[in-house]
Protein backbone atom coordinates (compact mmCIF):
# COMPACT_ATOMS: atom_id res chain seq x y z
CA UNK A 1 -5.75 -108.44 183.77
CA UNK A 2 -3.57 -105.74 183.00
CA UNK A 3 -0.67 -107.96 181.94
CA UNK A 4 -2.97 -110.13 180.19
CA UNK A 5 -1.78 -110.98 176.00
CA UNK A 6 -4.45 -113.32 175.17
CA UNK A 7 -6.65 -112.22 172.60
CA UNK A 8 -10.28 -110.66 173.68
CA UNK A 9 -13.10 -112.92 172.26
CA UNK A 10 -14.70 -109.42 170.55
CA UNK A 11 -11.72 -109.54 168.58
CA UNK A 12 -12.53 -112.63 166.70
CA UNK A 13 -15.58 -111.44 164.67
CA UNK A 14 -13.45 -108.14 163.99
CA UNK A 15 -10.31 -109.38 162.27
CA UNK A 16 -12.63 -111.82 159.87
CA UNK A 17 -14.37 -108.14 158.82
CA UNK A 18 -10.53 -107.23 158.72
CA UNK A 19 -9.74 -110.25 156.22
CA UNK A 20 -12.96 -109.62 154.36
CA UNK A 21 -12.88 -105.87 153.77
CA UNK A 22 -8.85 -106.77 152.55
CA UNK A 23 -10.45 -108.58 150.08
CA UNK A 24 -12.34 -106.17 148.25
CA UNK A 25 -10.50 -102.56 149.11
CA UNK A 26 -6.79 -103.41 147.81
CA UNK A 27 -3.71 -102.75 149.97
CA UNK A 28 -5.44 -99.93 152.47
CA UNK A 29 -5.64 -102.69 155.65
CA UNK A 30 -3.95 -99.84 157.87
CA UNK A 31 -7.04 -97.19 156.44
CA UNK A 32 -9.42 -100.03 157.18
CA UNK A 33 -8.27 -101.05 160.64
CA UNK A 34 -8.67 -97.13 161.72
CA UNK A 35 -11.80 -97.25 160.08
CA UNK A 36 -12.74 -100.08 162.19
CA UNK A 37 -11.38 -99.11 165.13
CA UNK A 38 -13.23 -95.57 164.65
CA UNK A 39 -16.44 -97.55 164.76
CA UNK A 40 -15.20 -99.67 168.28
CA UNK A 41 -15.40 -96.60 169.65
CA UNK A 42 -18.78 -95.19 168.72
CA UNK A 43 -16.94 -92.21 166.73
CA UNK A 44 -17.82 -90.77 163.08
CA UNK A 45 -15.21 -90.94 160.21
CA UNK A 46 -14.41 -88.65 158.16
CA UNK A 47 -12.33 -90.00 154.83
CA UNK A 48 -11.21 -86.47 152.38
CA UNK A 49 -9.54 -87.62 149.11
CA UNK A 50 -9.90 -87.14 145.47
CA UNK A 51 -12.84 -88.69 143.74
CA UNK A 52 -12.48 -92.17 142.52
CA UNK A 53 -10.32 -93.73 145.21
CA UNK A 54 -12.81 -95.88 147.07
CA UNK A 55 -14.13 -93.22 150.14
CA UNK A 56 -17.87 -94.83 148.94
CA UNK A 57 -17.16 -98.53 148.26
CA UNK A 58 -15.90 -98.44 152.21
CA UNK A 59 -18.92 -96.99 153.43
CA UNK A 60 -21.01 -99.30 151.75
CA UNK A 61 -18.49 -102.24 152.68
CA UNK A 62 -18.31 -101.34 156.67
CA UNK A 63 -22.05 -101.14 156.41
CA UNK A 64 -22.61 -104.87 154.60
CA UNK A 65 -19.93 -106.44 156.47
CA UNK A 66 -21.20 -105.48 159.94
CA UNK A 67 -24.67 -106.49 158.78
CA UNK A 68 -26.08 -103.36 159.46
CA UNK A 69 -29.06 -101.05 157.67
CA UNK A 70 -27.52 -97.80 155.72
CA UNK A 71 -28.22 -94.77 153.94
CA UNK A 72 -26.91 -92.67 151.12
CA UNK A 73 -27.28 -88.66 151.58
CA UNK A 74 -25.48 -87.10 148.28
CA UNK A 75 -25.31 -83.36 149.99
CA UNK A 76 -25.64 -81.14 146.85
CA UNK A 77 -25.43 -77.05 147.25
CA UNK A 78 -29.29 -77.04 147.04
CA UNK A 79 -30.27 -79.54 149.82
CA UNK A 80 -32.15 -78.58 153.12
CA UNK A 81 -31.92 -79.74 156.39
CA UNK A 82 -35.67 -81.57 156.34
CA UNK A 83 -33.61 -83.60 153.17
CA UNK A 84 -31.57 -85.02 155.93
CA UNK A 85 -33.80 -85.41 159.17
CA UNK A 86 -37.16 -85.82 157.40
CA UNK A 87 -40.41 -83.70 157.16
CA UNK A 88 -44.23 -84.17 158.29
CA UNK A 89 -46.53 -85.04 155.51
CA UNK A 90 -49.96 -84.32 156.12
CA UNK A 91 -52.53 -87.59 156.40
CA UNK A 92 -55.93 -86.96 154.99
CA UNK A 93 -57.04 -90.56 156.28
CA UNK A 94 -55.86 -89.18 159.96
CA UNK A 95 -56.00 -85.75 159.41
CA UNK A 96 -52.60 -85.11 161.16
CA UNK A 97 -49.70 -84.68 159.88
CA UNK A 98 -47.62 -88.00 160.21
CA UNK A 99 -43.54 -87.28 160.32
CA UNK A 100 -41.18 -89.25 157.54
CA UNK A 101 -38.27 -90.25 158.64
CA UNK A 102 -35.06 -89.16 156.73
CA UNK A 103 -31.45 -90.99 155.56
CA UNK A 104 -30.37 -89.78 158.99
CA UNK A 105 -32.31 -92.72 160.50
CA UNK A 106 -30.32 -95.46 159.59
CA UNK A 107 -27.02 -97.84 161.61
CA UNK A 108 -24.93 -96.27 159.35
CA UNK A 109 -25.62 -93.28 157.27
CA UNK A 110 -22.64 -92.39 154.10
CA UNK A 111 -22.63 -88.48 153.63
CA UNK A 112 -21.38 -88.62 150.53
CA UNK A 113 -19.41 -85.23 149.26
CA UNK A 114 -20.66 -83.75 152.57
CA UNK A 115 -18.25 -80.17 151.90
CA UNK A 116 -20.71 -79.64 148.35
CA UNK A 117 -23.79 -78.94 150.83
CA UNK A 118 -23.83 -75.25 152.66
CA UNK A 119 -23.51 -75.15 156.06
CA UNK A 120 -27.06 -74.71 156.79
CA UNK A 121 -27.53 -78.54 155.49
CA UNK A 122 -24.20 -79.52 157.01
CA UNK A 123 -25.57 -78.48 160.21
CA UNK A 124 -28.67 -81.16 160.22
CA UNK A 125 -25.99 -83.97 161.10
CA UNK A 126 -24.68 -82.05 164.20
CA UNK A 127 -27.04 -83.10 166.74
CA UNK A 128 -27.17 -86.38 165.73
CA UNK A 129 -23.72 -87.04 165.35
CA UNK A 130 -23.28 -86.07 169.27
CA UNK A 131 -26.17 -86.64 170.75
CA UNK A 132 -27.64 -89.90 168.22
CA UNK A 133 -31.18 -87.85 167.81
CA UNK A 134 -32.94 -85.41 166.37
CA UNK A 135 -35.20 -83.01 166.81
CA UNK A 136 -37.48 -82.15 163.69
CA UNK A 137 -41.01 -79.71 164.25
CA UNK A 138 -40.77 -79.63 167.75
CA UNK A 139 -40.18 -83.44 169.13
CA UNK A 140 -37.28 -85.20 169.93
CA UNK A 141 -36.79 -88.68 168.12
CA UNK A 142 -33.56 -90.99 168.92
CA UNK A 143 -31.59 -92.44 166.22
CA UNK A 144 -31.35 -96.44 165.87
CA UNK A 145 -28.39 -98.24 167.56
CA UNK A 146 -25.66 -98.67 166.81
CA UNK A 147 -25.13 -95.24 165.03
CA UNK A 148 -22.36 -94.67 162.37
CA UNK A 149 -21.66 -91.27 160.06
CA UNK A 150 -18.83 -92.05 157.26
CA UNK A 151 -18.59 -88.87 155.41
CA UNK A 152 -16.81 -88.08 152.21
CA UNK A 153 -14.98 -84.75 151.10
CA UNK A 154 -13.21 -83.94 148.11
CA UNK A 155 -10.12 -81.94 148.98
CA UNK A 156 -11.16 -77.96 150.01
CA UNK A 157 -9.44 -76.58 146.44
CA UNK A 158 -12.01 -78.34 144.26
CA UNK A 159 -14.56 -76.28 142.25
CA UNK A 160 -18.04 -75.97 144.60
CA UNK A 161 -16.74 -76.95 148.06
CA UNK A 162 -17.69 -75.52 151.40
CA UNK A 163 -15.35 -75.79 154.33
CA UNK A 164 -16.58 -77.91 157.17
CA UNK A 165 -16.80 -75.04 160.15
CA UNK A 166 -14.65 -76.12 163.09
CA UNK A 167 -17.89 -77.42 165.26
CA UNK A 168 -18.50 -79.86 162.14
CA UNK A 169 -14.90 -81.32 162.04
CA UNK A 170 -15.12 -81.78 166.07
CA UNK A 171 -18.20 -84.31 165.25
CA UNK A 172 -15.77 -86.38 163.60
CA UNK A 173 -13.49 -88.85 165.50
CA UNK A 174 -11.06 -89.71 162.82
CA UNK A 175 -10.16 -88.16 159.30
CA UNK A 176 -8.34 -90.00 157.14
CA UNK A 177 -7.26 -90.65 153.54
CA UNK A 178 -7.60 -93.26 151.48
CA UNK A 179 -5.17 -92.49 148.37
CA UNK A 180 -3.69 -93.88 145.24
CA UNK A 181 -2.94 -97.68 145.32
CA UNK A 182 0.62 -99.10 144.88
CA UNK A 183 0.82 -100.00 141.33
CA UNK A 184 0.42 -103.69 142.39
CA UNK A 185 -2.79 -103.37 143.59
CA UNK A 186 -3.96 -100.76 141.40
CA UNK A 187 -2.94 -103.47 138.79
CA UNK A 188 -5.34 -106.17 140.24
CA UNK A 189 -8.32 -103.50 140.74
CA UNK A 190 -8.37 -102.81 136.97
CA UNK A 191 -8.03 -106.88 135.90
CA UNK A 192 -10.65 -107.68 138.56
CA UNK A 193 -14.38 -107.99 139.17
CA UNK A 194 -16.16 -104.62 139.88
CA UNK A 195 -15.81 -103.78 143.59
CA UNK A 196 -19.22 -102.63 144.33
CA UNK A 197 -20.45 -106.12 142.73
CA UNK A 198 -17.95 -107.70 145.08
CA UNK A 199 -19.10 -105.75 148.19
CA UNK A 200 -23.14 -106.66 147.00
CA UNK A 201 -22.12 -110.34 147.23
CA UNK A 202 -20.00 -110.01 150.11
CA UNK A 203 -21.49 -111.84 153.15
CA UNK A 204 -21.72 -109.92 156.61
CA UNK A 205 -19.40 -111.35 158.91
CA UNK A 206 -21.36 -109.56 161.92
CA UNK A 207 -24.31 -108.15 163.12
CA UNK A 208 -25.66 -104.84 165.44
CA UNK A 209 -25.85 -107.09 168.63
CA UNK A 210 -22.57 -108.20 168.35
CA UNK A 211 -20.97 -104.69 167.21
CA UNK A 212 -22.62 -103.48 170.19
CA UNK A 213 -21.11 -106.40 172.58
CA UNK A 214 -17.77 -105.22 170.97
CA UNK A 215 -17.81 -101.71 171.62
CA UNK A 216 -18.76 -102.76 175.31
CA UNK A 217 -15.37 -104.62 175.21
CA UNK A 218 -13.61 -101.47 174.14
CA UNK A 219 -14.77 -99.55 177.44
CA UNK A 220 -13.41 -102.42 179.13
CA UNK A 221 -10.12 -102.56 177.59
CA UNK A 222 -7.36 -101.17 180.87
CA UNK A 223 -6.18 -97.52 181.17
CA UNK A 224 -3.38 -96.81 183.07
CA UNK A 225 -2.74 -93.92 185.21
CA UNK A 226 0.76 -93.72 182.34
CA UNK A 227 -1.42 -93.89 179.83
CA UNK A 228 -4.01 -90.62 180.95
CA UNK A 229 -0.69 -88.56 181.75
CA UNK A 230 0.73 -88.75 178.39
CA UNK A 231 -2.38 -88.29 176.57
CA UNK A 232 -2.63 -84.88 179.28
CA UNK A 233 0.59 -83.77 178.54
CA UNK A 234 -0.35 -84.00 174.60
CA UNK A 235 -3.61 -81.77 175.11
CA UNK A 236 -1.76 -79.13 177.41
CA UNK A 237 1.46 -79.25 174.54
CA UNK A 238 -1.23 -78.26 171.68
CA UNK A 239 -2.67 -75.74 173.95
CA UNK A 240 0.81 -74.21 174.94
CA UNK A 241 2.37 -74.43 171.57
CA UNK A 242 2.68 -70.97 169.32
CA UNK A 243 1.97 -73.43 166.05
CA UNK A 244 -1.49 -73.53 166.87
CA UNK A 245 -4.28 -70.92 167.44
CA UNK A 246 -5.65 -72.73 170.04
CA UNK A 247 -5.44 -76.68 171.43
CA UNK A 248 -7.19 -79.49 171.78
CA UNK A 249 -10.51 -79.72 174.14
CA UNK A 250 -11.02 -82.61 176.95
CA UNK A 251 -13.51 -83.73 174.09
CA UNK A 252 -10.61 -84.47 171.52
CA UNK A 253 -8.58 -86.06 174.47
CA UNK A 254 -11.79 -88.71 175.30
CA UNK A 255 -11.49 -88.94 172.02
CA UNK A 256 -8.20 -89.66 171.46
CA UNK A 257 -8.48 -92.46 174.47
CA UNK A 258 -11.19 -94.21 172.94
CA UNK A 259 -9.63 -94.68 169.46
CA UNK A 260 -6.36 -95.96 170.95
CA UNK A 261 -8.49 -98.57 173.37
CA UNK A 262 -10.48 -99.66 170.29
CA UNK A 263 -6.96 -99.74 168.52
CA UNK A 264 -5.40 -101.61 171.32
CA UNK A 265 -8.83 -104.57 171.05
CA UNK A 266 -7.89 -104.65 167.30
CA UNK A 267 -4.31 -105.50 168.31
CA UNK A 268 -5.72 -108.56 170.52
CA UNK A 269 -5.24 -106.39 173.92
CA UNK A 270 -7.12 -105.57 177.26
CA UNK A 271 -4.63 -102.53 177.94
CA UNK A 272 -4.03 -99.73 176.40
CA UNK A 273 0.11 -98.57 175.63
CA UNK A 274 1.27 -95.47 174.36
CA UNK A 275 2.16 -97.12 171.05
CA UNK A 276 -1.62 -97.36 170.96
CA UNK A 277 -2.28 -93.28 171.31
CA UNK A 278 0.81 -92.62 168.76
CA UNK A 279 -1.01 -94.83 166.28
CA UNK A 280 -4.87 -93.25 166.13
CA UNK A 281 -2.82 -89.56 166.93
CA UNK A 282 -2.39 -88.81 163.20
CA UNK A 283 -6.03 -89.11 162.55
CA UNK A 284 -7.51 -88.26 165.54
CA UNK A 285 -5.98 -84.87 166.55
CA UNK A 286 -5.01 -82.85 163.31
CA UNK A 287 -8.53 -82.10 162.14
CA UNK A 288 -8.64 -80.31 165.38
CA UNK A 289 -6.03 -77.78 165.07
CA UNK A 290 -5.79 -74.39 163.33
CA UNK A 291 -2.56 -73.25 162.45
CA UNK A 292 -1.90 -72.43 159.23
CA UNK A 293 -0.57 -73.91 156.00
CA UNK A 294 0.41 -77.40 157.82
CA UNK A 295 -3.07 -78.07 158.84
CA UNK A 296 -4.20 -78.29 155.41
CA UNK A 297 -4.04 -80.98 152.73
CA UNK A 298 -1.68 -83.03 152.78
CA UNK A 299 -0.19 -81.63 155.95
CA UNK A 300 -2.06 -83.72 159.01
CA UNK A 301 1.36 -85.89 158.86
CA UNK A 302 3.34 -83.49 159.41
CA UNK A 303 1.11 -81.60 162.26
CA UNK A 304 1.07 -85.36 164.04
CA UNK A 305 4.77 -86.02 163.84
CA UNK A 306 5.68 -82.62 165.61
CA UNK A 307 3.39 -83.54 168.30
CA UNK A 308 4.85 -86.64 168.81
CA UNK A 309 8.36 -85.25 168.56
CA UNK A 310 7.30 -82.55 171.25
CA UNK A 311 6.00 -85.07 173.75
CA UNK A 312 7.60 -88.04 174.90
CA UNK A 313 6.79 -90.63 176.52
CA UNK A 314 7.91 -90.62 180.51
């Protein structure tokens, strides 16, 4: 029911990952909810900070929390492509060659550093990151279900980075940041307990069957006629705007509805509102847009509130 504000029963198992993941990554519930939410909707995250600020600890968190199998690809400026999809091995006892499955074939796979590979190796994660397979020596193999990339980058000015092309950073539903704590919590983290101990003793608090029942829920979640014109009149604003060499593609604005349904399940809701769009905008679009010194570092905030400012809601 459109009108309806009780809360979904997906959302149940969700906000007791929510309390759990609080627990362990200190003050960042906003970074985690996206992060969350980026998973409802069968997206990949990207999270670009500086090292040392907990990008890995969440991957490996998500991962035990949602009880699912992972993998840890360190991308290095010497890696190949068969380092990421696998290779064929050949068998003497069958005398055929027998294929190896790589990292890639795991629920959630952490591409750790993923802008210190070239793009040749960056470029083994493309198909599966849209399509969830790969094809390695000639066959086509599908990737397990559900199907998760968190990559890391360290910011594009550090010593042996390569830029993620445009094609790569499309792949990605959300980007976000992570950074410093406030001194409170940053306080706590250096009294406490090690956080990857914590997150190795953490108990999952769901499973793949019922991740997968919840990101059925988030295709059922209400979209209003409202909803689809605002989030049009954001993609033709990019695309008419001087600030930006060119706009956003019906892909980023499926995108963009998907987040703010799984946003508006996280907020205990069957119906999307706008509030929902202007929340997952600021990681969602920005990444997306080339247009100059605001679309780098530091500057996604201030890309996002200008295309808020420049669309309202009607």
């Amino acid at each position: 029911m459109l009108q309806s504000l009780h809360r979904p029963a997906a959302d149940q198992p969700l906000h007791a990952v929510l309390d759990a993941a609080d627990r362990i990554i200190l003050g960042k519930r906003h970074e985690l909810r996206l992060a969350l939410a980026c998973l409802l909707a069968r997206g990949h995250l990207l999270i670009e900070d500086v090292p040392g600020v907990g990008k890995t600890t969440l991957a490996h968190l998500l991962a035990r929390l949602m009880g699912l199998a992972q993998s840890r690809i360190q991308f290095t400026s010497d890696m190949l492509p068969a380092d990421v999809l696998g290779v064929s091995v050949y068998d003497r006892a069958s005398e055929a060659f027998r294929f190896h499955e790589g990292p890639v074939f795991a629920h959630v796979v952490l591409a750790d550093e993923i802008n210190r590979a070239t793009p040749k190796a960056q470029s083994a994660l493309l198909e599966a990151m849209e399509e969830r397979q790969v094809t390695a020596e000639g066959e086509t193999r599908p990737l397990p279900e559900p199907f998760f990339v968190i990559a890391t980058q360290n910011p594009f000015h550090q010593i042996g980075t390569f830029a993620l092309p445009e094609s790569q950073l499309d792949r990605f539903l959300m980007r976000i940041e992570l950074g410093y704590p406030a001194p409170d919590q940053e306080k706590a983290l250096l009294a406490g307990a090690d956080r990857r101990e914590l997150v190795s003793e953490i108990a999952p608090a769901m499973n793949a069957a019922s991740l997968l029942a919840a990101q059925r829920a988030v295709l059922d979640v209400h979209l209003s006629d409202a909803v689809v014109d605002y989030v049009h009149a954001i993609l033709a604003y990019t695309r008419g705007s001087e600030r930006f060499i060119h706009g956003l593609s019906p892909r980023a604005g499926i995108g963009l509805i998907r987040a703010a349904r799984a946003w508006a399940l996280l907020e205990g809701r069957d119906f999307v509102l706008p509030e929902d769009v202007q929340r997952v905008l600021p990681v969602v679009v920005p990444h997306r847009l080339i247009g100059g010194d605001d679309n780098r570092v530091g500057g996604h905030a201030a890309v996002a509130e200008a295309i808020l400012e420049a669309v309202p809601v009607t």
